[in-house]
C-alpha atoms as a PDB file:
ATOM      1  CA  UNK A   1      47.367  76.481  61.683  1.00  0.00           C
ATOM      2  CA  UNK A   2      48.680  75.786  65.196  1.00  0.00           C
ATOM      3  CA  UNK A   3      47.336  72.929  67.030  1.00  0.00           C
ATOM      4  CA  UNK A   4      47.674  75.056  70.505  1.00  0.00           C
ATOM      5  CA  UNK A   5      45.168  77.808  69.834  1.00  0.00           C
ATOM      6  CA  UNK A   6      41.390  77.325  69.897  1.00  0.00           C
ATOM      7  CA  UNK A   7      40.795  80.341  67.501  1.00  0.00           C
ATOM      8  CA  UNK A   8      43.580  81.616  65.107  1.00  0.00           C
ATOM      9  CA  UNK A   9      42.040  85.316  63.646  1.00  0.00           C
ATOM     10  CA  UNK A  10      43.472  87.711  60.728  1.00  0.00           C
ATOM     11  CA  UNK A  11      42.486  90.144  58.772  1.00  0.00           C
ATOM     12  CA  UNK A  12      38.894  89.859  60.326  1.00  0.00           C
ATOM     13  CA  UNK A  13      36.885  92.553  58.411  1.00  0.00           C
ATOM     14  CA  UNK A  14      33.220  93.579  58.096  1.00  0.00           C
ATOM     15  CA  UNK A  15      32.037  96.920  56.276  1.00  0.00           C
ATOM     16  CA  UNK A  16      28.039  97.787  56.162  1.00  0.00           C
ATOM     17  CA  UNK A  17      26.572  98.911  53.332  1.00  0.00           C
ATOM     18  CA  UNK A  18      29.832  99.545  52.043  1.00  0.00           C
ATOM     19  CA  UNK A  19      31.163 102.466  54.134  1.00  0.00           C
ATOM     20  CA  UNK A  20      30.209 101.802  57.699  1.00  0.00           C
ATOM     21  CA  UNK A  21      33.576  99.592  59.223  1.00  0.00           C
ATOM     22  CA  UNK A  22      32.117  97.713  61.968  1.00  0.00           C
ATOM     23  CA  UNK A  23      35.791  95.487  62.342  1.00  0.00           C
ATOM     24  CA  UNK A  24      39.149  97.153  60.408  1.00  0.00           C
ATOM     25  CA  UNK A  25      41.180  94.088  60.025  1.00  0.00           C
ATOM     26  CA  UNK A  26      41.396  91.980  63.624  1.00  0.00           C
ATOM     27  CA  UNK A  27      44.110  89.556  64.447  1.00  0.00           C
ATOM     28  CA  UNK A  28      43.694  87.650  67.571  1.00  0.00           C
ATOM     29  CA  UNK A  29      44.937  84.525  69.125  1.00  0.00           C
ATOM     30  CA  UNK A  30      43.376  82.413  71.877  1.00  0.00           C
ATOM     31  CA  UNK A  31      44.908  79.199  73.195  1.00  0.00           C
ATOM     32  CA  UNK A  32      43.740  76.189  73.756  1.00  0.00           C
ATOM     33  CA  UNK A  33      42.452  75.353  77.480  1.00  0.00           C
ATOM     34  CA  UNK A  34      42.259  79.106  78.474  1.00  0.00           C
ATOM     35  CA  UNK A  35      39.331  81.617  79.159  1.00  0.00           C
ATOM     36  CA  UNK A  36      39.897  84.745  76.998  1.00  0.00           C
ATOM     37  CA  UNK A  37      37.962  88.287  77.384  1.00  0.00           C
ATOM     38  CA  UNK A  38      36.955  90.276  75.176  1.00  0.00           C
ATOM     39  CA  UNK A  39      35.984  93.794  76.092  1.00  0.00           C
ATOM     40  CA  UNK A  40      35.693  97.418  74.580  1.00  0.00           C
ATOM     41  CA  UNK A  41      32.878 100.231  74.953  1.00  0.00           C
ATOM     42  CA  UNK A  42      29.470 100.190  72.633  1.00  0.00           C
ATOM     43  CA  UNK A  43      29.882 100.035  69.056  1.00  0.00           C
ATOM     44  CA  UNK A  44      33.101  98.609  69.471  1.00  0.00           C
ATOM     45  CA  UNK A  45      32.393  95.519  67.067  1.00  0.00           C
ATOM     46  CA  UNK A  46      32.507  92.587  69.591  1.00  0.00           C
ATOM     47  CA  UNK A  47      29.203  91.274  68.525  1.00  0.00           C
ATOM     48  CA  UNK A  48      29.906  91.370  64.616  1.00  0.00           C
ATOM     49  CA  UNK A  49      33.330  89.454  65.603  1.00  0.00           C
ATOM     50  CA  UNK A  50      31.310  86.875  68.006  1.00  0.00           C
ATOM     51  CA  UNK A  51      28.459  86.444  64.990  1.00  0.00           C
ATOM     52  CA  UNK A  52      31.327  86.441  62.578  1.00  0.00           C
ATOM     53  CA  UNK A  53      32.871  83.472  64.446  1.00  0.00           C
ATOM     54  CA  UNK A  54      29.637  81.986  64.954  1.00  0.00           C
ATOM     55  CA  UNK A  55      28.599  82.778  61.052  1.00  0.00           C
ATOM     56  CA  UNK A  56      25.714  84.224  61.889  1.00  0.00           C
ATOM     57  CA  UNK A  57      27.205  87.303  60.111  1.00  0.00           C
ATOM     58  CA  UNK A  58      29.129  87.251  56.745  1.00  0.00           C
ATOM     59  CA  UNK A  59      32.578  88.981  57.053  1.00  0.00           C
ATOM     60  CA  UNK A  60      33.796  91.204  54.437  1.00  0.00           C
ATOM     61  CA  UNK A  61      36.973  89.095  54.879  1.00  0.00           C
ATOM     62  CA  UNK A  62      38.191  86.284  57.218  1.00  0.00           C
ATOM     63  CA  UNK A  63      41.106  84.674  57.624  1.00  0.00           C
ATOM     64  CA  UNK A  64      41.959  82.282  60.196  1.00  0.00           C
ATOM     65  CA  UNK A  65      40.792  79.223  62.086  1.00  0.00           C
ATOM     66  CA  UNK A  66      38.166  77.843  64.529  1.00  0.00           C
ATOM     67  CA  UNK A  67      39.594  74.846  66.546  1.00  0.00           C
ATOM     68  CA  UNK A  68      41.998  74.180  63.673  1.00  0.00           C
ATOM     69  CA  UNK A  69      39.087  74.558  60.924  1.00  0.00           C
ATOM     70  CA  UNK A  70      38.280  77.811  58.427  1.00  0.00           C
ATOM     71  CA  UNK A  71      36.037  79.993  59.750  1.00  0.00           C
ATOM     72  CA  UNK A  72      32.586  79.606  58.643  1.00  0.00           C
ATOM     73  CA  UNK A  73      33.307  75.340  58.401  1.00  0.00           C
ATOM     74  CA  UNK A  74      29.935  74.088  59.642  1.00  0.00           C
ATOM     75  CA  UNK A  75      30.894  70.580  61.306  1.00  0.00           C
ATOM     76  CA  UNK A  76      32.784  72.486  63.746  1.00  0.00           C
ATOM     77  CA  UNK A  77      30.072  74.162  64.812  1.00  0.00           C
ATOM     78  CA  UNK A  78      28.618  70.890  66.675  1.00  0.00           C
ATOM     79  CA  UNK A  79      31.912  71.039  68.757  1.00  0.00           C
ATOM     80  CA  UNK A  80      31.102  74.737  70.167  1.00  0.00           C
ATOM     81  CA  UNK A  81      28.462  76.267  72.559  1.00  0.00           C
ATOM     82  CA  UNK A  82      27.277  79.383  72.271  1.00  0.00           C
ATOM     83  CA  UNK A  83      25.383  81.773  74.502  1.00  0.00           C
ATOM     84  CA  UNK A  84      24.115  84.818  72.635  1.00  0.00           C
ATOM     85  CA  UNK A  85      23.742  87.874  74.120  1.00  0.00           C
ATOM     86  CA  UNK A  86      19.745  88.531  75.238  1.00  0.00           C
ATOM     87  CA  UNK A  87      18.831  85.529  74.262  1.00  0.00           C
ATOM     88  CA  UNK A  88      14.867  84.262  74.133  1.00  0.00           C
ATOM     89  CA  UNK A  89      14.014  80.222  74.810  1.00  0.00           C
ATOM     90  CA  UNK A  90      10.419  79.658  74.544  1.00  0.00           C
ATOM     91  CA  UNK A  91       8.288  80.458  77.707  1.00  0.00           C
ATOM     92  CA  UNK A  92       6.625  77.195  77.348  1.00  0.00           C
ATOM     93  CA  UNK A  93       8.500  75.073  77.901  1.00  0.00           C
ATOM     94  CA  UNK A  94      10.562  74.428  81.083  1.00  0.00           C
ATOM     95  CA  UNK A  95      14.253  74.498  82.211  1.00  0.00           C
ATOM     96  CA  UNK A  96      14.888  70.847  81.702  1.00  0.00           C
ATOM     97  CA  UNK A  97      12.672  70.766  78.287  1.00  0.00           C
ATOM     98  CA  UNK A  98      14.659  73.992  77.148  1.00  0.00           C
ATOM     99  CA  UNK A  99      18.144  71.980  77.807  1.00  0.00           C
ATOM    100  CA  UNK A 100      16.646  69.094  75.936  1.00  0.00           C
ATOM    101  CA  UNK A 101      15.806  70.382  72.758  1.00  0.00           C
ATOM    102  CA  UNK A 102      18.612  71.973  72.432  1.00  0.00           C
ATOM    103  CA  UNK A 103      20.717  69.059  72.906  1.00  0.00           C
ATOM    104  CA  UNK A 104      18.256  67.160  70.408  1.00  0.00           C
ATOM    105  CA  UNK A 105      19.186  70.584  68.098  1.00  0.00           C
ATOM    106  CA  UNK A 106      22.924  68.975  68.732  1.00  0.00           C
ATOM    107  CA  UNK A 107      21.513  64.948  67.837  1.00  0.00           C
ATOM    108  CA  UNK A 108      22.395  64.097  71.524  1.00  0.00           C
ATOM    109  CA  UNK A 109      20.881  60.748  71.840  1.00  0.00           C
ATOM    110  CA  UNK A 110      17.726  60.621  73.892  1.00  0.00           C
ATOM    111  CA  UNK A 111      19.247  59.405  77.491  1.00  0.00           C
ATOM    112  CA  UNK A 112      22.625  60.980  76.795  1.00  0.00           C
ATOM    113  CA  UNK A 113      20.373  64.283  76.723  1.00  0.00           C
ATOM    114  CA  UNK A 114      18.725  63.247  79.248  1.00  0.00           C
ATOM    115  CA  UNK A 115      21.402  63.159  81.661  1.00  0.00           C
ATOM    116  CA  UNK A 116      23.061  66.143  80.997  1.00  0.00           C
ATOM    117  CA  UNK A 117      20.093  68.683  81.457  1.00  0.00           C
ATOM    118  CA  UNK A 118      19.441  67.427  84.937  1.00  0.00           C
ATOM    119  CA  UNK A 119      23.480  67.089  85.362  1.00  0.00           C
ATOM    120  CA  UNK A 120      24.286  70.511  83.936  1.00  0.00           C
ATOM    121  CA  UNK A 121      20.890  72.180  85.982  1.00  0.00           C
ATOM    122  CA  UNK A 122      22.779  71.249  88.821  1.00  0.00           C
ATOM    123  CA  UNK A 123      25.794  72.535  88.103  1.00  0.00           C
ATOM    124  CA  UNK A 124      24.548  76.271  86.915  1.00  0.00           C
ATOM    125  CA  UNK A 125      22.269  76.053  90.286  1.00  0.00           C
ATOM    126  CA  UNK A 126      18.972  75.500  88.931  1.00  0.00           C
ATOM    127  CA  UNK A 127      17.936  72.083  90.272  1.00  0.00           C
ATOM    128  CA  UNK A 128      15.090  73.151  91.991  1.00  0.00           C
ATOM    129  CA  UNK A 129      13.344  75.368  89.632  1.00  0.00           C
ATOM    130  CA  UNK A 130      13.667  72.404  86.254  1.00  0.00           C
ATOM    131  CA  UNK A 131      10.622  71.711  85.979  1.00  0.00           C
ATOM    132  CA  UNK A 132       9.095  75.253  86.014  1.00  0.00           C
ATOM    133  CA  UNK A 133       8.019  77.032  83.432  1.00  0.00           C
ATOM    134  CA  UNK A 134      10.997  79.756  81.779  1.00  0.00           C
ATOM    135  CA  UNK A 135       8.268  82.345  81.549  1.00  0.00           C
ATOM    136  CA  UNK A 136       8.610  82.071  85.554  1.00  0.00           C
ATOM    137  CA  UNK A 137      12.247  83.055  85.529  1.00  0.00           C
ATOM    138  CA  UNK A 138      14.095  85.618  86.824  1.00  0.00           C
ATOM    139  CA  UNK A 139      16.676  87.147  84.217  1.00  0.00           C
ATOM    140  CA  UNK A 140      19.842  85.824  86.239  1.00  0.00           C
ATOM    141  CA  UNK A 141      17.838  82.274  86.104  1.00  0.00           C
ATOM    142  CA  UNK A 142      17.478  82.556  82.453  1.00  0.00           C
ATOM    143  CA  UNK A 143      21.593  83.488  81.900  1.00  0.00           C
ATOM    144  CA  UNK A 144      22.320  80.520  83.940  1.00  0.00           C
ATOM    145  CA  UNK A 145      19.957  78.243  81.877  1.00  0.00           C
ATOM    146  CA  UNK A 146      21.861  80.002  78.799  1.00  0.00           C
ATOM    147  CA  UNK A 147      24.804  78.979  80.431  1.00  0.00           C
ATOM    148  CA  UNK A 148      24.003  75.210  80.900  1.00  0.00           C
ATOM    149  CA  UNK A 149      22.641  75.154  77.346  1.00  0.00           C
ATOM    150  CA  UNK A 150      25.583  76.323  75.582  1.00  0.00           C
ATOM    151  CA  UNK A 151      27.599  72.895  77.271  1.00  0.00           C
ATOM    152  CA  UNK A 152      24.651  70.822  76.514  1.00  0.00           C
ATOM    153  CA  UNK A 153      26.957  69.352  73.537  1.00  0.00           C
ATOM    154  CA  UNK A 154      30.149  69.061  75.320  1.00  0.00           C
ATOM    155  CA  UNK A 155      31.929  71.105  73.067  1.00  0.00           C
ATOM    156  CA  UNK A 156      35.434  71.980  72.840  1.00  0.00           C
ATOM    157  CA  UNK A 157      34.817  75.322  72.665  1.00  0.00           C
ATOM    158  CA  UNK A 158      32.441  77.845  74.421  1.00  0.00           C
ATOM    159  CA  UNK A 159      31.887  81.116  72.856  1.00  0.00           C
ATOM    160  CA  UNK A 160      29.806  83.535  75.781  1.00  0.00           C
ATOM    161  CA  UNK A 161      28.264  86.880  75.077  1.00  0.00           C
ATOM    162  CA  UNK A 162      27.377  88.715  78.463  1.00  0.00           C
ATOM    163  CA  UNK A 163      27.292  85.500  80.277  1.00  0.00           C
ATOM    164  CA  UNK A 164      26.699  87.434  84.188  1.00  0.00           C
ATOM    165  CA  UNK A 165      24.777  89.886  82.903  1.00  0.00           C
ATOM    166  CA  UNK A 166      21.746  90.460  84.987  1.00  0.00           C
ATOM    167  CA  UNK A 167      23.073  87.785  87.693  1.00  0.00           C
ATOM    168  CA  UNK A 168      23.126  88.285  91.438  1.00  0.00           C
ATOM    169  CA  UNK A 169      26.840  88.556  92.952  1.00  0.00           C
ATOM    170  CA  UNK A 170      26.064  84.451  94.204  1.00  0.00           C
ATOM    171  CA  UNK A 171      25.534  83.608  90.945  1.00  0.00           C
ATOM    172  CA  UNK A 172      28.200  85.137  89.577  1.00  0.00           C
ATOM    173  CA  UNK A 173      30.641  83.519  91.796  1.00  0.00           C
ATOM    174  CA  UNK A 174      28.902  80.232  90.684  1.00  0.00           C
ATOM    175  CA  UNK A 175      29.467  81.231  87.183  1.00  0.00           C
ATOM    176  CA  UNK A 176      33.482  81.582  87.634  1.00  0.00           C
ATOM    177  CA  UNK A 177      33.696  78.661  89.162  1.00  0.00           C
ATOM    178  CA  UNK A 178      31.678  77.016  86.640  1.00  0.00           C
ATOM    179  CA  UNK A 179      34.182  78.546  84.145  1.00  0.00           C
ATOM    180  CA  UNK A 180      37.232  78.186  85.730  1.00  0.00           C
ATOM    181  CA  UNK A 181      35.573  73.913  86.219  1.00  0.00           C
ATOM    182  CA  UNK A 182      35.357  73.859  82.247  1.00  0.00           C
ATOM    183  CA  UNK A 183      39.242  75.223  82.078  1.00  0.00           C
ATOM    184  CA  UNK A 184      40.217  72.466  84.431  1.00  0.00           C
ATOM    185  CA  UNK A 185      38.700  70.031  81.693  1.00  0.00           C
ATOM    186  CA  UNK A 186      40.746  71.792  78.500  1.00  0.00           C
ATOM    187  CA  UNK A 187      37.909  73.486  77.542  1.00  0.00           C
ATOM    188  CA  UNK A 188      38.478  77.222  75.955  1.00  0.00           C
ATOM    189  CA  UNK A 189      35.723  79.906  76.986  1.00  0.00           C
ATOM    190  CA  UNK A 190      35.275  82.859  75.343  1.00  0.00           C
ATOM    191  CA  UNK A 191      34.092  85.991  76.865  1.00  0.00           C
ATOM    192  CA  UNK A 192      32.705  89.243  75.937  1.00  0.00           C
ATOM    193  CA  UNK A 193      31.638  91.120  78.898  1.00  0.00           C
ATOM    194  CA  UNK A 194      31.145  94.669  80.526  1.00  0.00           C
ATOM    195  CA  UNK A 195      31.609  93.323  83.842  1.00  0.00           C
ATOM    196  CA  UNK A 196      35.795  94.114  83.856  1.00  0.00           C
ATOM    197  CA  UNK A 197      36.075  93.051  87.379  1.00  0.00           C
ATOM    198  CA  UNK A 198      34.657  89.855  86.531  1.00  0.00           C
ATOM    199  CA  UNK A 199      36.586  89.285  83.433  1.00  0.00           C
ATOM    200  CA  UNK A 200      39.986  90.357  85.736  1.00  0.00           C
ATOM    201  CA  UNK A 201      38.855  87.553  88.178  1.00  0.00           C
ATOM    202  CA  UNK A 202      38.520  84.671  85.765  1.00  0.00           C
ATOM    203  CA  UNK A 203      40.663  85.764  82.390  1.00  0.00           C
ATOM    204  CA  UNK A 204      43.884  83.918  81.316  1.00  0.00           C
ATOM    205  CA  UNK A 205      44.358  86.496  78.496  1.00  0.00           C
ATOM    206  CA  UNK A 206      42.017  89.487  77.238  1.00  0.00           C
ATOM    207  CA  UNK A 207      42.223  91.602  73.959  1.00  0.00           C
ATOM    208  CA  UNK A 208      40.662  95.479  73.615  1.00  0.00           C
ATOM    209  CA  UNK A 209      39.034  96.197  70.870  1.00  0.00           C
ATOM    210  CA  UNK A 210      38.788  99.623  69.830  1.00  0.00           C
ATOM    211  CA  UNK A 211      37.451 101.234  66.427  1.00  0.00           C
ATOM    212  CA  UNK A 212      36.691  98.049  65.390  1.00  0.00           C
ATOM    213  CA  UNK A 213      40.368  96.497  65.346  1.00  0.00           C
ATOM    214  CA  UNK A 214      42.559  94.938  68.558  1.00  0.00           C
ATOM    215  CA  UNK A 215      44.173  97.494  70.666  1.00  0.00           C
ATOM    216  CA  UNK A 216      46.072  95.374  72.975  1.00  0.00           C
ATOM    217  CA  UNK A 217      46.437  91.616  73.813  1.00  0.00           C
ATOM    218  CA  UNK A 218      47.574  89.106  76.425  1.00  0.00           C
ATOM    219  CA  UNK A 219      48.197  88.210  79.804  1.00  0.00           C
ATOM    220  CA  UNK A 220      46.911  91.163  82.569  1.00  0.00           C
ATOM    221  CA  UNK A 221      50.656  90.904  82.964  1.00  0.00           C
ATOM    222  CA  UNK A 222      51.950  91.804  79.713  1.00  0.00           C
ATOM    223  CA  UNK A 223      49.473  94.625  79.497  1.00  0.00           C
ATOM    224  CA  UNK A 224      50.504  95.963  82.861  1.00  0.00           C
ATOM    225  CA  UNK A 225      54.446  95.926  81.825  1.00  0.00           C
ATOM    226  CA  UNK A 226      55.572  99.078  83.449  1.00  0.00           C
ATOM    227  CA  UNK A 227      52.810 100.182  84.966  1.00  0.00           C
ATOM    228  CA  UNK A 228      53.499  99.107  88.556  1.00  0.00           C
ATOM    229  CA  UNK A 229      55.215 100.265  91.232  1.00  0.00           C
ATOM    230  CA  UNK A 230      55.896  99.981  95.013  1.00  0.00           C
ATOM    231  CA  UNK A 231      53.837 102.083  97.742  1.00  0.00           C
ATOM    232  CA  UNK A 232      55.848 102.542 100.951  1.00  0.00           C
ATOM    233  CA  UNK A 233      54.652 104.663 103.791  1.00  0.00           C
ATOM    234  CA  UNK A 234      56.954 106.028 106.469  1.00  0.00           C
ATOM    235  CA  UNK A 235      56.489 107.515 109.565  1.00  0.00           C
ATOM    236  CA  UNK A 236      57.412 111.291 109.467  1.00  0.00           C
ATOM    237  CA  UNK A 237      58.884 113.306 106.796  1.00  0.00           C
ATOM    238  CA  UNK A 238      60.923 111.844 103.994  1.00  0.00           C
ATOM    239  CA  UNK A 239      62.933 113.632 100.975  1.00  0.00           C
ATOM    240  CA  UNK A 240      64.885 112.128  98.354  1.00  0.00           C
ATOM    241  CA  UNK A 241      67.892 113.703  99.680  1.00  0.00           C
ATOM    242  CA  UNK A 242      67.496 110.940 102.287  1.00  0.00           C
ATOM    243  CA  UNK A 243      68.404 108.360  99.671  1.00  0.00           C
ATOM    244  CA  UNK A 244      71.950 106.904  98.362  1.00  0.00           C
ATOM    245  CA  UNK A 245      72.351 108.793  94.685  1.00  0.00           C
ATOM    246  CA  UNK A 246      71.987 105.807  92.872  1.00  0.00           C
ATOM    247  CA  UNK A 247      68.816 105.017  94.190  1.00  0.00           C
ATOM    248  CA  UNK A 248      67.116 108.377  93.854  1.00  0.00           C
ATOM    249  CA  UNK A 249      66.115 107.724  90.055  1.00  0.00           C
ATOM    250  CA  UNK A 250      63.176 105.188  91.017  1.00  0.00           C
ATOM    251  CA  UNK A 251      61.881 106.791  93.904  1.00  0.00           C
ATOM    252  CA  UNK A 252      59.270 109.578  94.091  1.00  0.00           C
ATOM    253  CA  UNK A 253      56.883 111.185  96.227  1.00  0.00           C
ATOM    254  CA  UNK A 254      57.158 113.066  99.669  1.00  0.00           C
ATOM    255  CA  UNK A 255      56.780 113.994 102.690  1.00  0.00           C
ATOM    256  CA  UNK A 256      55.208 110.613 103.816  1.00  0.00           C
ATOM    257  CA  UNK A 257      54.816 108.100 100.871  1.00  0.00           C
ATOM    258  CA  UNK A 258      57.007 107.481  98.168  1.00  0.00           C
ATOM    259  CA  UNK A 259      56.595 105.474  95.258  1.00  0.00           C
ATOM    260  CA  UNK A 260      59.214 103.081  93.845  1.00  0.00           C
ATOM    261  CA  UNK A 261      59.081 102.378  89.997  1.00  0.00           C
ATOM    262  CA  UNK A 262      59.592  98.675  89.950  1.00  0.00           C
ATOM    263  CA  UNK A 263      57.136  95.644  90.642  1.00  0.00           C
ATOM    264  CA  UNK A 264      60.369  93.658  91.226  1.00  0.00           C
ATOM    265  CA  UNK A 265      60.418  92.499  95.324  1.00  0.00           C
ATOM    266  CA  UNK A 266      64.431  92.461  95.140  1.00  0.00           C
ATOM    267  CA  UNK A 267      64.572  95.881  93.629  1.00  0.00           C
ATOM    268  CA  UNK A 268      63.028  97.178  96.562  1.00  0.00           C
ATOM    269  CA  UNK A 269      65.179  95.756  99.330  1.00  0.00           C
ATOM    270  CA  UNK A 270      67.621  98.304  98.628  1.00  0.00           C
ATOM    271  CA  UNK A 271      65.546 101.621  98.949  1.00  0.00           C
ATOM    272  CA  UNK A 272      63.948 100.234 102.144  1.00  0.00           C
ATOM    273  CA  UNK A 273      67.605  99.116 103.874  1.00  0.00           C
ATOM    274  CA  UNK A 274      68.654 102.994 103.010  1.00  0.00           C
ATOM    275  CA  UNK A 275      65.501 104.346 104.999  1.00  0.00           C
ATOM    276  CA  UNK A 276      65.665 102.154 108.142  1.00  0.00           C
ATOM    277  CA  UNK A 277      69.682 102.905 107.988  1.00  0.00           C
ATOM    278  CA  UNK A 278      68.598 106.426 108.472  1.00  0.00           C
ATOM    279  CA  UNK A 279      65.954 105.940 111.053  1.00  0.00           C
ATOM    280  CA  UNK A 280      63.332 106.281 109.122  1.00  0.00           C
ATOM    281  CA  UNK A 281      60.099 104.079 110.330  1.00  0.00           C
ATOM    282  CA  UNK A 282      58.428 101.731 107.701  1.00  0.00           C
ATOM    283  CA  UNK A 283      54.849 101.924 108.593  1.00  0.00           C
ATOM    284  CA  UNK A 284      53.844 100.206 105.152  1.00  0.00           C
ATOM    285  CA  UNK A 285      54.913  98.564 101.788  1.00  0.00           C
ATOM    286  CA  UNK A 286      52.513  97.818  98.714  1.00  0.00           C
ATOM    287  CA  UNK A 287      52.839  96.243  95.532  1.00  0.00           C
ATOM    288  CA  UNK A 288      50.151  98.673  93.490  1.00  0.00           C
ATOM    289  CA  UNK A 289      49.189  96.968  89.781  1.00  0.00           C
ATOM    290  CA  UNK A 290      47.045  98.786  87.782  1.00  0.00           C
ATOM    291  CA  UNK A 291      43.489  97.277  87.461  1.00  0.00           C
ATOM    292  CA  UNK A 292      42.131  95.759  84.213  1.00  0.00           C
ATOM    293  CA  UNK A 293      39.756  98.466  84.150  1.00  0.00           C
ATOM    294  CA  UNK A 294      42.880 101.374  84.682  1.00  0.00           C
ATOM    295  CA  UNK A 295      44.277  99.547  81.356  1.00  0.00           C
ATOM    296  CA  UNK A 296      41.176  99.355  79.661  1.00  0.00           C
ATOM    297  CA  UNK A 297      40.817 103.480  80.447  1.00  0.00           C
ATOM    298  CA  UNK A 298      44.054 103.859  79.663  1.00  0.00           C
ATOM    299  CA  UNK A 299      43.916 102.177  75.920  1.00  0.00           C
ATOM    300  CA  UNK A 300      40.069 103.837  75.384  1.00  0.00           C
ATOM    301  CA  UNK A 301      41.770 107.764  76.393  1.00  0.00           C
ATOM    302  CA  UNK A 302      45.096 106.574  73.502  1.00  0.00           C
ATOM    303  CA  UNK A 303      42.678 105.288  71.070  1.00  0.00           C
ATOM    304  CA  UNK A 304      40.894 108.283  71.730  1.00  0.00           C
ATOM    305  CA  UNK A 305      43.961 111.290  71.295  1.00  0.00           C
ATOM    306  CA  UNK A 306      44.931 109.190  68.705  1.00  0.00           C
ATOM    307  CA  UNK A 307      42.028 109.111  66.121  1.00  0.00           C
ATOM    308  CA  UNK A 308      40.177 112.253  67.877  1.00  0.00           C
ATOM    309  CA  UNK A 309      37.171 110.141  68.389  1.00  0.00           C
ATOM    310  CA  UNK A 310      35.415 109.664  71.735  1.00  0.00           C
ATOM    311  CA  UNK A 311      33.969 106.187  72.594  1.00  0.00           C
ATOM    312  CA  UNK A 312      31.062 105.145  73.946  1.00  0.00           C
ATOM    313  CA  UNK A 313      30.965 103.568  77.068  1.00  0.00           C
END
């Protein structure tokens, strides 16, 4: 088991009732210190592999580690946080109370408690409404108590599910930098979300999961290899014939845009000295990288030719 990754998966696998395959055999990999997505349309079986990790659900098989322990080890639970997706805290109780007994769930010690539900109320933006009742919150108030619970304990590891759902664009923004504060620290965060955009803002790495196994994996980067290219706009007509012959393989596109198939800036000094050689105005250059959200398309429309079933998103 590698000392460098925070969770070490294989062969993750979890049939119902003995036909129904809610997770075909994941491997997955997330480093220490990083913030890792998880996404893939409904049924996909991110929530069986969250519960799984969180043994709240028996696999069918596991192998692998939790911060350098077998899954399902129970002491290493008391070294993770985790925010469950539509959670319930009782409406009874308020903010600060709801922070408290959880971090008495966690044996905090009484003032060690203490001080983190009024430090950690700060830092999810909910100073001023602590001592109110939860049954007055809003549902973005009650995500970013979840939030602030699931660090009550410090842990080493913080497992999210749907962290920004319901939450206003401000608090969403608070809620990255909240995450991207806990990275800073060597903290690993893990994240299944919808919200691509805001898993594209925040993510180190991200996996797809598809049909209940991994599609792809890694850096936005590595799933992007090849998918770039270079915008330029010109001013009047342009045709490839306009273009030194070794050049004309990784261009495309005409009269007035043309597309060069390389996200390398060197690559494109070439094509651009040929055009201005030959008068031709340079009105505008882009670098054009597919969105996490064109990849995550992109894998859902193979997955889907491939097994000839449709997801649902």
């Amino acid at each position: 088991m590698s000392s460098e990754l925070a969770i070490d998966l294989t062969r993750v696998e979890k049939v119902y009732r003995g036909k129904i395959h809610a997770l075909r055999g994941i491997e997955m990999r997330v480093g220490r210190g990083q913030i890792f997505g998880l996404l893939g349309p409904n049924g996909a079986g991110k929530s069986t592999l969250v519960k799984i990790m969180m043994t709240v659900v028996r696999p069918t098989r596991a192998e692998g580690s939790i911060l350098g322990q077998p899954i399902g080890h129970k002491p290493t639970l008391a070294r993770v946080g985790y925010l469950p997706e539509n959670h319930r805290f009782p409406r009874y109780l308020t903010g600060r109370q709801t922070l408290e007994f959880f971090g008495a769930l966690s044996t905090l010690p009484r003032s060690t408690r203490k001080r983190r539900a009024s430090e950690l109320l700060e830092t999810v933006g909910m100073k001023g409404w602590a001592d109110r009742k939860v049954s007055t919150y809003s549902k973005g108030m009650m995500q970013r108590v979840g939030l602030a619970q699931a660090m009550m304990n410090d842990p080493d590891l913080i497992v999210l599910d749907e962290p920004t759902d319901g939450v206003d664009p401000v608090g969403r923004h608070e809620i990255r930098n909240v995450l991207a504060g806990l990275r800073a620290r060597g903290k690993t965060v893990f994240i299944n979300s919808h919200l691509l955009s805001e898993l594209e803002m925040v993510c180190d790495r991200v996996a797809i999961l598809l049909g209940g196994m991994v599609s792809r994996q890694g850096t936005l980067e590595e799933l992007a290899l090849g998918q770039g290219f270079y915008e330029v706009q010109v001013a009047g007509a342009f045709s490839n014939g306009d273009l030194p012959a070794e050049l004309k393989p990784m261009v495309t596109g005409a009269p007035d845009t043309l597309r060069i198939s390389t996200t390398e800036p060197a690559e494109v000094q070439p094509v651009l000295d040929a055009l201005r050689s030959r008068g031709i105005v340079i009105r505008r250059v882009q670098l054009i990288k597919p969105t996490l959200e064109d990849l995550f398309m992109t894998a859902v429309k193979d997955h889907q030719q491939r097994t000839g079933v449709g997801a649902k998103l």
